[in-house]
N, C-alpha and C. Protein backbone atom coordinates (compact mmCIF):
# COMPACT_ATOMS: atom_id res chain seq x y z
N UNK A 1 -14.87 0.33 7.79
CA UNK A 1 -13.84 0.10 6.79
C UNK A 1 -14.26 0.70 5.45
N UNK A 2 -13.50 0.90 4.69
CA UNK A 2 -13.24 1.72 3.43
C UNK A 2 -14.08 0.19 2.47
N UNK A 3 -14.86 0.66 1.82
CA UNK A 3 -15.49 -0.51 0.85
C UNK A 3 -15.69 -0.11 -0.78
N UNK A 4 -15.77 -0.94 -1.29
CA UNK A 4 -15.73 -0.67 -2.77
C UNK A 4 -17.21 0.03 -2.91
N UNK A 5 -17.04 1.23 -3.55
CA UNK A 5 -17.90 2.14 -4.15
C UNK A 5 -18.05 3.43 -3.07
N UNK A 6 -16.99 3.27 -2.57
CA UNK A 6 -16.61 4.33 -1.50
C UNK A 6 -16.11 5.30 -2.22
N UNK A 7 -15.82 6.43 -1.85
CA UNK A 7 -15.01 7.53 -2.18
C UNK A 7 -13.59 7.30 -1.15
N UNK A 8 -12.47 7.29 -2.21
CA UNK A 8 -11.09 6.77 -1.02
C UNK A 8 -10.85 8.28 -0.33
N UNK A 9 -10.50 7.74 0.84
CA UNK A 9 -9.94 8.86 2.07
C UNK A 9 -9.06 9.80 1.23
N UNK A 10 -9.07 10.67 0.73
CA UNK A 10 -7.85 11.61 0.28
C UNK A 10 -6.62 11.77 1.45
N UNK A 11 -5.38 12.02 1.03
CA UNK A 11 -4.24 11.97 1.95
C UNK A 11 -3.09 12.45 1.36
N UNK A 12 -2.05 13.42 2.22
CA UNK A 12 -1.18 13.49 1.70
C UNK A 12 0.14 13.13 2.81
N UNK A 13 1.23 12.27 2.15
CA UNK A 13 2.15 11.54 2.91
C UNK A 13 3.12 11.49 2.31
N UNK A 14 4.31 11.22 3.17
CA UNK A 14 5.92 11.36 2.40
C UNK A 14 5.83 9.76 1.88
N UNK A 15 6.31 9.98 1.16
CA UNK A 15 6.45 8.68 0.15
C UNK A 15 7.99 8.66 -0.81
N UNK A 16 8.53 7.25 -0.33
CA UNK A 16 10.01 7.03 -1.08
C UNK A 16 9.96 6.33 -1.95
N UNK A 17 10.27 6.82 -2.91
CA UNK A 17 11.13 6.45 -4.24
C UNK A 17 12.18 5.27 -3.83
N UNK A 18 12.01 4.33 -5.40
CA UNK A 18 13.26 3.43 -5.53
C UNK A 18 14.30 4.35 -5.48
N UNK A 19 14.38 5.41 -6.28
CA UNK A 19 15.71 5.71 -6.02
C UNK A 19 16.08 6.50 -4.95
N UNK A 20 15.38 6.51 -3.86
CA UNK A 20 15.65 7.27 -2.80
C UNK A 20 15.20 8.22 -2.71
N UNK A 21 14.61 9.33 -3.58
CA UNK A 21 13.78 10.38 -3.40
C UNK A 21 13.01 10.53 -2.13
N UNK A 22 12.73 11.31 -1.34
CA UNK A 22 11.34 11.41 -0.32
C UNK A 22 10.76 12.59 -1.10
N UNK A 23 9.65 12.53 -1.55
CA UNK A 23 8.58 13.62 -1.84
C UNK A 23 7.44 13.32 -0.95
N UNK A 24 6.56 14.57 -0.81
CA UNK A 24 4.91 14.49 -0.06
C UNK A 24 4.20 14.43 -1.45
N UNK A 25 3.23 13.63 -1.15
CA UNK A 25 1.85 13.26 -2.04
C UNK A 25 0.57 13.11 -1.57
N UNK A 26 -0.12 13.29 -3.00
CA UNK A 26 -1.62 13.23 -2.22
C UNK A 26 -1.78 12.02 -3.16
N UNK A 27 -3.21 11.71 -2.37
CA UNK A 27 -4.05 10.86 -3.17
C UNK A 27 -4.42 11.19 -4.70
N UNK A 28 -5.40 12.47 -4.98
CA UNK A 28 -5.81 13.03 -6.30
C UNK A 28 -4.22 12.85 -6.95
N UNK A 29 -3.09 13.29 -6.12
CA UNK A 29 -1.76 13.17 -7.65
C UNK A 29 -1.87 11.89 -8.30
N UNK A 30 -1.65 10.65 -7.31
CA UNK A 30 -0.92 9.08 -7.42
C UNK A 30 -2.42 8.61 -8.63
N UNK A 31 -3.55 9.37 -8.48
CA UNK A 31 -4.80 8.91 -9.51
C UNK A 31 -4.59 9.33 -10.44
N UNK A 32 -3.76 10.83 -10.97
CA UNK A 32 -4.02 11.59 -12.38
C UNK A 32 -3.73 10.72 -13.30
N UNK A 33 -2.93 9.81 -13.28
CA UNK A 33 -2.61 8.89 -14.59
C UNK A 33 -3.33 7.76 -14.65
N UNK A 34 -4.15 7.35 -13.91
CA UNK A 34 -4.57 5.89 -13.48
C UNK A 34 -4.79 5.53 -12.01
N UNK A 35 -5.39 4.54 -12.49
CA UNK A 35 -5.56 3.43 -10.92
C UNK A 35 -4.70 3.33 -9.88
N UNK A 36 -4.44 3.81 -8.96
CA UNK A 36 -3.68 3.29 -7.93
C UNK A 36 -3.77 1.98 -7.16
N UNK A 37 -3.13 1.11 -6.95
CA UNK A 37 -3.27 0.01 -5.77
C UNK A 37 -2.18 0.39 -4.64
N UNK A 38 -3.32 0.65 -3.33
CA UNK A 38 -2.67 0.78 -1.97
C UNK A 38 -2.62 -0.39 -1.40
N UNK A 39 -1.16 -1.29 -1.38
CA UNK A 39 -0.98 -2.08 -0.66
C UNK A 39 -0.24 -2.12 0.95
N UNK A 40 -1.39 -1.71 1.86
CA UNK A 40 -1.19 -1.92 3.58
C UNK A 40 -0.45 -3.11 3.62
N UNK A 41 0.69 -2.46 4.73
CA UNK A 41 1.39 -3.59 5.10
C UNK A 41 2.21 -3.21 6.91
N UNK A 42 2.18 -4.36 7.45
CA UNK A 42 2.06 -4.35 8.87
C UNK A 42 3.77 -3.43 9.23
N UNK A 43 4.59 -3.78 8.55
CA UNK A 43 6.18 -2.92 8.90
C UNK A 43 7.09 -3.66 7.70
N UNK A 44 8.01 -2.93 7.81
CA UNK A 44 9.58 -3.40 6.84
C UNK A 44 10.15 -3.78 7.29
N UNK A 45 11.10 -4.67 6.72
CA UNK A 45 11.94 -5.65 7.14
C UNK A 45 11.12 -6.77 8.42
N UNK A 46 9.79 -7.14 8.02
CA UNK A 46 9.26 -8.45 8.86
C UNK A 46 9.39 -9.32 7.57
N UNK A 47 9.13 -10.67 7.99
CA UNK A 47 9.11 -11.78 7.23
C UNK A 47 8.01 -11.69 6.10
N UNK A 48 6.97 -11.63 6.95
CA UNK A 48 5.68 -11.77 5.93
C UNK A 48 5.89 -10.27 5.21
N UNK A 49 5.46 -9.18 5.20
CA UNK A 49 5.97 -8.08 4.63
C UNK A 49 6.79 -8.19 3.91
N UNK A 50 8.15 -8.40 3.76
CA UNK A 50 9.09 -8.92 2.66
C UNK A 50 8.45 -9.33 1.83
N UNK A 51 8.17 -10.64 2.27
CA UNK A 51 7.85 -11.72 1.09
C UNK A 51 6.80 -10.59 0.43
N UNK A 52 5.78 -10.38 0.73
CA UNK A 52 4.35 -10.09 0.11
C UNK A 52 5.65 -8.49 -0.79
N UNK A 53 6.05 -7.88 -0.35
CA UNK A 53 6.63 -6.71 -1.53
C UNK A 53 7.46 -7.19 -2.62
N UNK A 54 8.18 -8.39 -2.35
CA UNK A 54 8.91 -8.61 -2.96
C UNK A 54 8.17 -9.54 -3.97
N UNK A 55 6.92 -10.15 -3.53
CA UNK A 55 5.87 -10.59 -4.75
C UNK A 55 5.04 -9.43 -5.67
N UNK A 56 5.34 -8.48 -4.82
CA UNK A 56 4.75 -7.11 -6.00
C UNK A 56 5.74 -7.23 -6.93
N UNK A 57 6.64 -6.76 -6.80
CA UNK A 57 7.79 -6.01 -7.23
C UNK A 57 7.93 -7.15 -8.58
N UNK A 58 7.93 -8.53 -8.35
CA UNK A 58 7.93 -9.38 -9.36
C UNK A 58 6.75 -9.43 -10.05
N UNK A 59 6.23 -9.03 -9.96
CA UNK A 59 4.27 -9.53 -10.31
C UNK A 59 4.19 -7.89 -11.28
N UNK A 60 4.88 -6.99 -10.73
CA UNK A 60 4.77 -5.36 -10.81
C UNK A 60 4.24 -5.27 -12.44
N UNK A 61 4.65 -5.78 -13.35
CA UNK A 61 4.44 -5.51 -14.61
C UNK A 61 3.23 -5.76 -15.35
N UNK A 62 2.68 -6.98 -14.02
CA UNK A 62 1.24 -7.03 -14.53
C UNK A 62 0.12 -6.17 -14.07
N UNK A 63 0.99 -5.51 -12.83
CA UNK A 63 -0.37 -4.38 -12.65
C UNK A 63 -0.16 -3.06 -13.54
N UNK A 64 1.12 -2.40 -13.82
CA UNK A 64 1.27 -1.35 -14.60
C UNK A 64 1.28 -1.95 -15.97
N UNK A 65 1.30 -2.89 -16.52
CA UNK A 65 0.12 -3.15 -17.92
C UNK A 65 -1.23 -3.04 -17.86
N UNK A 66 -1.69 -2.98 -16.67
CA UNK A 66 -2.97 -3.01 -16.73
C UNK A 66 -3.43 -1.29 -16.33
N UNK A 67 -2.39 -0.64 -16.32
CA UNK A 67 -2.98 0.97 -16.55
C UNK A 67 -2.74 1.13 -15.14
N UNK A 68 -2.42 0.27 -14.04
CA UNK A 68 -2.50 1.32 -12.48
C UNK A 68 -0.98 0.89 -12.27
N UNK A 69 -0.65 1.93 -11.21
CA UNK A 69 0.44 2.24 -10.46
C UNK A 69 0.46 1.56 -8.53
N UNK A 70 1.86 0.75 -8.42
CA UNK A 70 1.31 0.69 -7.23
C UNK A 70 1.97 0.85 -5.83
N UNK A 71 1.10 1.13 -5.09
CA UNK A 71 2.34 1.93 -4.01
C UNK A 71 2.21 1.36 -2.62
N UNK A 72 3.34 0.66 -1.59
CA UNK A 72 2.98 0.18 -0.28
C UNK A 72 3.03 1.20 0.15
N UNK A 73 2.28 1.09 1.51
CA UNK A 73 1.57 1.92 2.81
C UNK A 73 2.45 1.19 3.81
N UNK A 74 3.02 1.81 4.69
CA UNK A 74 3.08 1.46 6.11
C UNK A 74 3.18 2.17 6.77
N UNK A 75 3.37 2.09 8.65
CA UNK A 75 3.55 3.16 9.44
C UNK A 75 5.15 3.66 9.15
N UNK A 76 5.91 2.95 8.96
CA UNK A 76 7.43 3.00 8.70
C UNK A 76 7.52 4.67 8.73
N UNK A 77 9.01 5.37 8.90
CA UNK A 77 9.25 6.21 8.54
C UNK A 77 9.72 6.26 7.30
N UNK A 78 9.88 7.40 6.20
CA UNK A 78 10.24 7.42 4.78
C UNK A 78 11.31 6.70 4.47
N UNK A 79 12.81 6.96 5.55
CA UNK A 79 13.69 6.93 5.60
C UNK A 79 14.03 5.47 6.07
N UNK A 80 13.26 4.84 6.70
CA UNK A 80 13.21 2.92 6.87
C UNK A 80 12.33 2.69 6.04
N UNK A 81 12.07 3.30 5.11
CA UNK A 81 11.24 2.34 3.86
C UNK A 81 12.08 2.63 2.23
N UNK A 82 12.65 3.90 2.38
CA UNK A 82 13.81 3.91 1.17
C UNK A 82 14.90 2.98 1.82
N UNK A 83 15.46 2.67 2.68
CA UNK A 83 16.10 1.45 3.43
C UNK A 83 15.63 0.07 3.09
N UNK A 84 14.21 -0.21 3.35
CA UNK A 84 13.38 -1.48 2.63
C UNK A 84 13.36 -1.16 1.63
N UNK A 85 13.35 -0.05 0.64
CA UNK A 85 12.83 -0.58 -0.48
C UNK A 85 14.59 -0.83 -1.78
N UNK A 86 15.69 -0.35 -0.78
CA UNK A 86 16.87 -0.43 -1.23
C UNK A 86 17.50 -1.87 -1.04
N UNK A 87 17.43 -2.18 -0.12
CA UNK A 87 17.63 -3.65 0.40
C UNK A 87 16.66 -4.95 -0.36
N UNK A 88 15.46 -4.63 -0.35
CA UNK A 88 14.82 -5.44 -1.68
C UNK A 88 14.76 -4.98 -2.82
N UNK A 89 15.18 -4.20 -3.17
CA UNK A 89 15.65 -4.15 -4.97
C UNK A 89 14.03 -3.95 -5.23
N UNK A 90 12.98 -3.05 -4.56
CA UNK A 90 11.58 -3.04 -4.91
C UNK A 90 11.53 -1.77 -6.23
N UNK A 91 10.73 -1.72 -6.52
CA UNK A 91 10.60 -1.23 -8.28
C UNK A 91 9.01 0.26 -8.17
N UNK A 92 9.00 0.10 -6.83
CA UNK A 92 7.38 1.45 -6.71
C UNK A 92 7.84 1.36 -5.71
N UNK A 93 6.82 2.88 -5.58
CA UNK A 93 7.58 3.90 -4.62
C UNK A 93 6.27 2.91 -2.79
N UNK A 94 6.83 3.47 -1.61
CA UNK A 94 6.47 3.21 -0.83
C UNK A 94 6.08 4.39 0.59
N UNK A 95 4.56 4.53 0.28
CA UNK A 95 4.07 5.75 1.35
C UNK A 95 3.90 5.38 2.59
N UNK A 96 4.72 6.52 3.60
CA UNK A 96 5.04 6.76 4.70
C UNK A 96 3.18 6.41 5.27
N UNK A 97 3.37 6.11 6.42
CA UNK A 97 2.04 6.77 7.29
C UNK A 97 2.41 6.91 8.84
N UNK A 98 3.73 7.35 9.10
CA UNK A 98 3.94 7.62 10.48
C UNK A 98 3.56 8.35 10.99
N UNK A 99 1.94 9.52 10.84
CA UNK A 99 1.70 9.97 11.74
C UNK A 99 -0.27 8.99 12.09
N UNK A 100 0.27 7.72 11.37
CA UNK A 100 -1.47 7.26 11.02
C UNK A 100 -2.51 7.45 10.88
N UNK A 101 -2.12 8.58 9.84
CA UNK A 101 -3.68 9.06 9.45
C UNK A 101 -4.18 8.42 8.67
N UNK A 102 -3.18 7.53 7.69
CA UNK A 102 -3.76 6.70 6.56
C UNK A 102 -4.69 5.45 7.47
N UNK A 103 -4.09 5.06 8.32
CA UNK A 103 -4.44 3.72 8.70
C UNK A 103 -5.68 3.51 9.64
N UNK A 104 -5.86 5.12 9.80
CA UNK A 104 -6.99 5.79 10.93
C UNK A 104 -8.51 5.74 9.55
N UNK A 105 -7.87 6.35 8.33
CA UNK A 105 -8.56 6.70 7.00
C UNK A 105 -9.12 5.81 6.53
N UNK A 106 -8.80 4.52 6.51
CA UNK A 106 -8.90 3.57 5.78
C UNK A 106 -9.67 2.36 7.10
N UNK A 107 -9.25 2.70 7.92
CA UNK A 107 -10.09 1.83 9.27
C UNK A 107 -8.79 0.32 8.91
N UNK A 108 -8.01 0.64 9.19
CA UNK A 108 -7.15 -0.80 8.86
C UNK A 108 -6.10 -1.03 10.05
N UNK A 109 -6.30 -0.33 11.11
CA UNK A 109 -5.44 -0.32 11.76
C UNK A 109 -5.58 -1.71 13.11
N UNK A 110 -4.61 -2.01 13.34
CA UNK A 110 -4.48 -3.37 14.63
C UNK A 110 -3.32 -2.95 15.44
N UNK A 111 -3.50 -3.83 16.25
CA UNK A 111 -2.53 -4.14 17.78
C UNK A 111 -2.07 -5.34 17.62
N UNK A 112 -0.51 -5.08 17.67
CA UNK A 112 -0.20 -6.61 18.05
C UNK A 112 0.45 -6.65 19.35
N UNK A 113 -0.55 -7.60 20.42
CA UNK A 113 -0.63 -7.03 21.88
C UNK A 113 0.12 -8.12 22.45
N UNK A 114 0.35 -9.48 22.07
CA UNK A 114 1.49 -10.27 22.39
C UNK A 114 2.99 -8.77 22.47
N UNK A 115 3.50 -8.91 21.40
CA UNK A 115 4.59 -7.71 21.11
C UNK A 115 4.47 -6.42 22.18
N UNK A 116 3.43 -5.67 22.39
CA UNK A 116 3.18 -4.51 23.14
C UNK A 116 3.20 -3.20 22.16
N UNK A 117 2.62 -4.11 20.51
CA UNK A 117 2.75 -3.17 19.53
C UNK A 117 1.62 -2.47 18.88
N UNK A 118 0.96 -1.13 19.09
CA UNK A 118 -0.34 -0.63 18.74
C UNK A 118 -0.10 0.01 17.23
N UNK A 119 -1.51 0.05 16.80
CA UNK A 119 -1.16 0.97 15.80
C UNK A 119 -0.86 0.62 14.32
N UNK A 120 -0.49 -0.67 14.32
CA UNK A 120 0.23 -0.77 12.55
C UNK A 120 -0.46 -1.03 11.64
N UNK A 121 -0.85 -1.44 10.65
CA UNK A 121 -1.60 -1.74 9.79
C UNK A 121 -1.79 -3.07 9.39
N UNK A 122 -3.01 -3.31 9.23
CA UNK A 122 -3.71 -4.48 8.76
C UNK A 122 -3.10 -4.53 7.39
N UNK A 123 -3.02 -6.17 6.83
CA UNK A 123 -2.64 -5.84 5.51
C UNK A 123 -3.75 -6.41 4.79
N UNK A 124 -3.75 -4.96 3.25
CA UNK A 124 -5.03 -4.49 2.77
C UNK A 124 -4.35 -4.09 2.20
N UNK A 125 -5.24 -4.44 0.24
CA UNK A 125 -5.04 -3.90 -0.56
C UNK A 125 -6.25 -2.97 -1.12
N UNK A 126 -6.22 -1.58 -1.62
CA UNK A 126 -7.41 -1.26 -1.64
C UNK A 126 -6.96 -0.43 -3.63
N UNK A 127 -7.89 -0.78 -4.46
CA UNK A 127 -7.64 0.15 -5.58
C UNK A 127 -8.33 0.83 -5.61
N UNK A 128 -7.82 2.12 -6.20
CA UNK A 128 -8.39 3.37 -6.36
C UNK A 128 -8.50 3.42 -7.79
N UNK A 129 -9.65 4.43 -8.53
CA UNK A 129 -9.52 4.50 -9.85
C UNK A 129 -9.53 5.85 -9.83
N UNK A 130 -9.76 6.39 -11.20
CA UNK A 130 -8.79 7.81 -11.56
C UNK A 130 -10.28 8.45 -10.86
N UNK A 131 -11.45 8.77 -10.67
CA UNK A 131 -12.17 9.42 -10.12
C UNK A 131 -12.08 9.39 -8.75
N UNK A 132 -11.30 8.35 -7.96
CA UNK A 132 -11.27 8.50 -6.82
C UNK A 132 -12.01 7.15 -5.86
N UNK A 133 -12.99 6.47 -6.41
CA UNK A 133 -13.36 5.38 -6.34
C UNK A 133 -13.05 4.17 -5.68
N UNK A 134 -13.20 3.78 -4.80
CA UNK A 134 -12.55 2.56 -4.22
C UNK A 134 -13.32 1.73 -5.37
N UNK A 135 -12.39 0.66 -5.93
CA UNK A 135 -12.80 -0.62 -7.02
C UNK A 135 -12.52 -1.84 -6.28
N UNK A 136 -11.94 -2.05 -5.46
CA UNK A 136 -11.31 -3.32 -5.21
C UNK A 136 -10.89 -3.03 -3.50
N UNK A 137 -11.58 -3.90 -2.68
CA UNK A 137 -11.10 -3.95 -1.14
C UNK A 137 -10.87 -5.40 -0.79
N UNK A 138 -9.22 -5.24 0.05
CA UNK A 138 -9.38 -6.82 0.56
C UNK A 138 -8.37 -6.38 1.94
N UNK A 139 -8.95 -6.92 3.15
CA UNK A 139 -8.49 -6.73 4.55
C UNK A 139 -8.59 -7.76 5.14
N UNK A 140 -7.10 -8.02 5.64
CA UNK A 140 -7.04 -9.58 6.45
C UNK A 140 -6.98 -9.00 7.88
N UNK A 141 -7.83 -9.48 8.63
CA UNK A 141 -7.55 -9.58 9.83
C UNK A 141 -6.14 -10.51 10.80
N UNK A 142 -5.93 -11.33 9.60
CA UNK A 142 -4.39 -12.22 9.96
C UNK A 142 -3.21 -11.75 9.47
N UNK A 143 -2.32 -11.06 10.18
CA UNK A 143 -1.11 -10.54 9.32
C UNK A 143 -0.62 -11.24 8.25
N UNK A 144 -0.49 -12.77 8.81
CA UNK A 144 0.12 -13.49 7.63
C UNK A 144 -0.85 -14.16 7.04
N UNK A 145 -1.24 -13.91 6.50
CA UNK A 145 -2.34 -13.93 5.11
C UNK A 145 -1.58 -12.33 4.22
N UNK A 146 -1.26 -13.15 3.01
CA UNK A 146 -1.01 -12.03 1.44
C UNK A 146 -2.30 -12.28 1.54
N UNK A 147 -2.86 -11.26 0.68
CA UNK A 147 -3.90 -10.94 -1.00
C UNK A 147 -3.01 -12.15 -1.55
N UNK A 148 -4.55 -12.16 -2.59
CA UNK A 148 -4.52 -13.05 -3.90
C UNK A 148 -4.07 -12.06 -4.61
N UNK A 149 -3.01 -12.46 -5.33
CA UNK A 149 -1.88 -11.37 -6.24
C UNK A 149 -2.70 -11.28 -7.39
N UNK A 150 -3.63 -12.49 -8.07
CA UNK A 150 -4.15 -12.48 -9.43
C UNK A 150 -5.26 -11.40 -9.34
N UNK A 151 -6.12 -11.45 -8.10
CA UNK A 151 -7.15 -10.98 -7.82
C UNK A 151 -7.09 -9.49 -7.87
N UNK A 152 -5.65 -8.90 -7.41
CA UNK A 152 -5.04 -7.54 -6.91
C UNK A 152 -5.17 -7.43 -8.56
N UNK A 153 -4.22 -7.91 -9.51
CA UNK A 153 -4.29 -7.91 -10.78
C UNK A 153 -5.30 -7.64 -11.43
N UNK A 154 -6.32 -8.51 -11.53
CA UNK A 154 -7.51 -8.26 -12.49
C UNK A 154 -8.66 -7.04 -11.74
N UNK A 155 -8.22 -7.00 -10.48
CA UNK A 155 -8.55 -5.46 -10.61
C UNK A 155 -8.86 -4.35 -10.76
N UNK A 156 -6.84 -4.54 -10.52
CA UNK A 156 -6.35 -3.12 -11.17
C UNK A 156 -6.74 -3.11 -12.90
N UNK A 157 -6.54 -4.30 -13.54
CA UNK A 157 -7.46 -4.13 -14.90
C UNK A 157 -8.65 -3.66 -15.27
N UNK A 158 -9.56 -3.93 -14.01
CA UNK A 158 -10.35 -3.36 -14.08
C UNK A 158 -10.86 -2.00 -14.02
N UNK A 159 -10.34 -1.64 -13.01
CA UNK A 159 -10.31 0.05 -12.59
C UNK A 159 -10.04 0.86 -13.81
């Protein structure tokens, strides 16, 4: 797994915009201004997933006061996550990883083998700082387990 004082996996992935945009991005772009927080999340439109974006999205102002930007990860395609992120009224953009390289990158990946579902992502928040730096790692092995939102916070302050 990806650990703090790591160098983060560089990556580039389609990533949707609130307002619907799909652009490709890398890692080095989403850092030039600041800290990034990559928040892994298992799919869109699940229960726990909701909730936990839709606690960003409210919380959102305390991480971009604190200088970082922040962006969900899932396997989703671009196009079912500008869908999630239209349907929750979410406020940051949300990167694709449907071909899982991110989730391969980051070592975050699970099976949910009740379902017959491989592949999705552990949810994990990981910050990046503007050199590239992992600052902050947290990986639940329990889907439903959020991050501590304050913790994600002070942080990204930190970074």
């Amino acid at each position: 797994m990806v650990d703090v004082g790591d160098n983060a996996p560089e990556f580039t992935a389609p990533m949707a915009h609130p307002d619907g945009d799909i652009e490709e991005v890398a890692l080095s772009e989403l850092i030039d201004n600041g800290p990034a927080v990559l928040a892994f999340f298992p799919g869109a439109f699940t229960s726990v997933c909701t909730g936990e974006m839709i606690t960003f999205r409210d919380r959102l102002e305390n991480i971009t006061e604190a200088g970082a930007d922040l962006y969900g990860v899932s396997i989703d395609t671009p196009f079912a996550l500008g869908e999630f992120a239209d349907v929750n009224q979410l406020n940051f953009p949300l990167i694709s990883d449907s071909n899982k390289e991110l989730i391969d990158a980051y070592d975050v990946e699970m099976d949910f083998e009740a379902l017959g579902l491989s592949g999705v992502a552990k949810r994990a928040v990981f910050v990046v700082d503007e050199d590239g730096t992992v600052t902050y790692a947290w990986v639940s092995d329990d889907p439903g387990v959020e991050p501590d939102y304050e913790d994600v916070e002070a942080a990204a302050a930190d970074a």
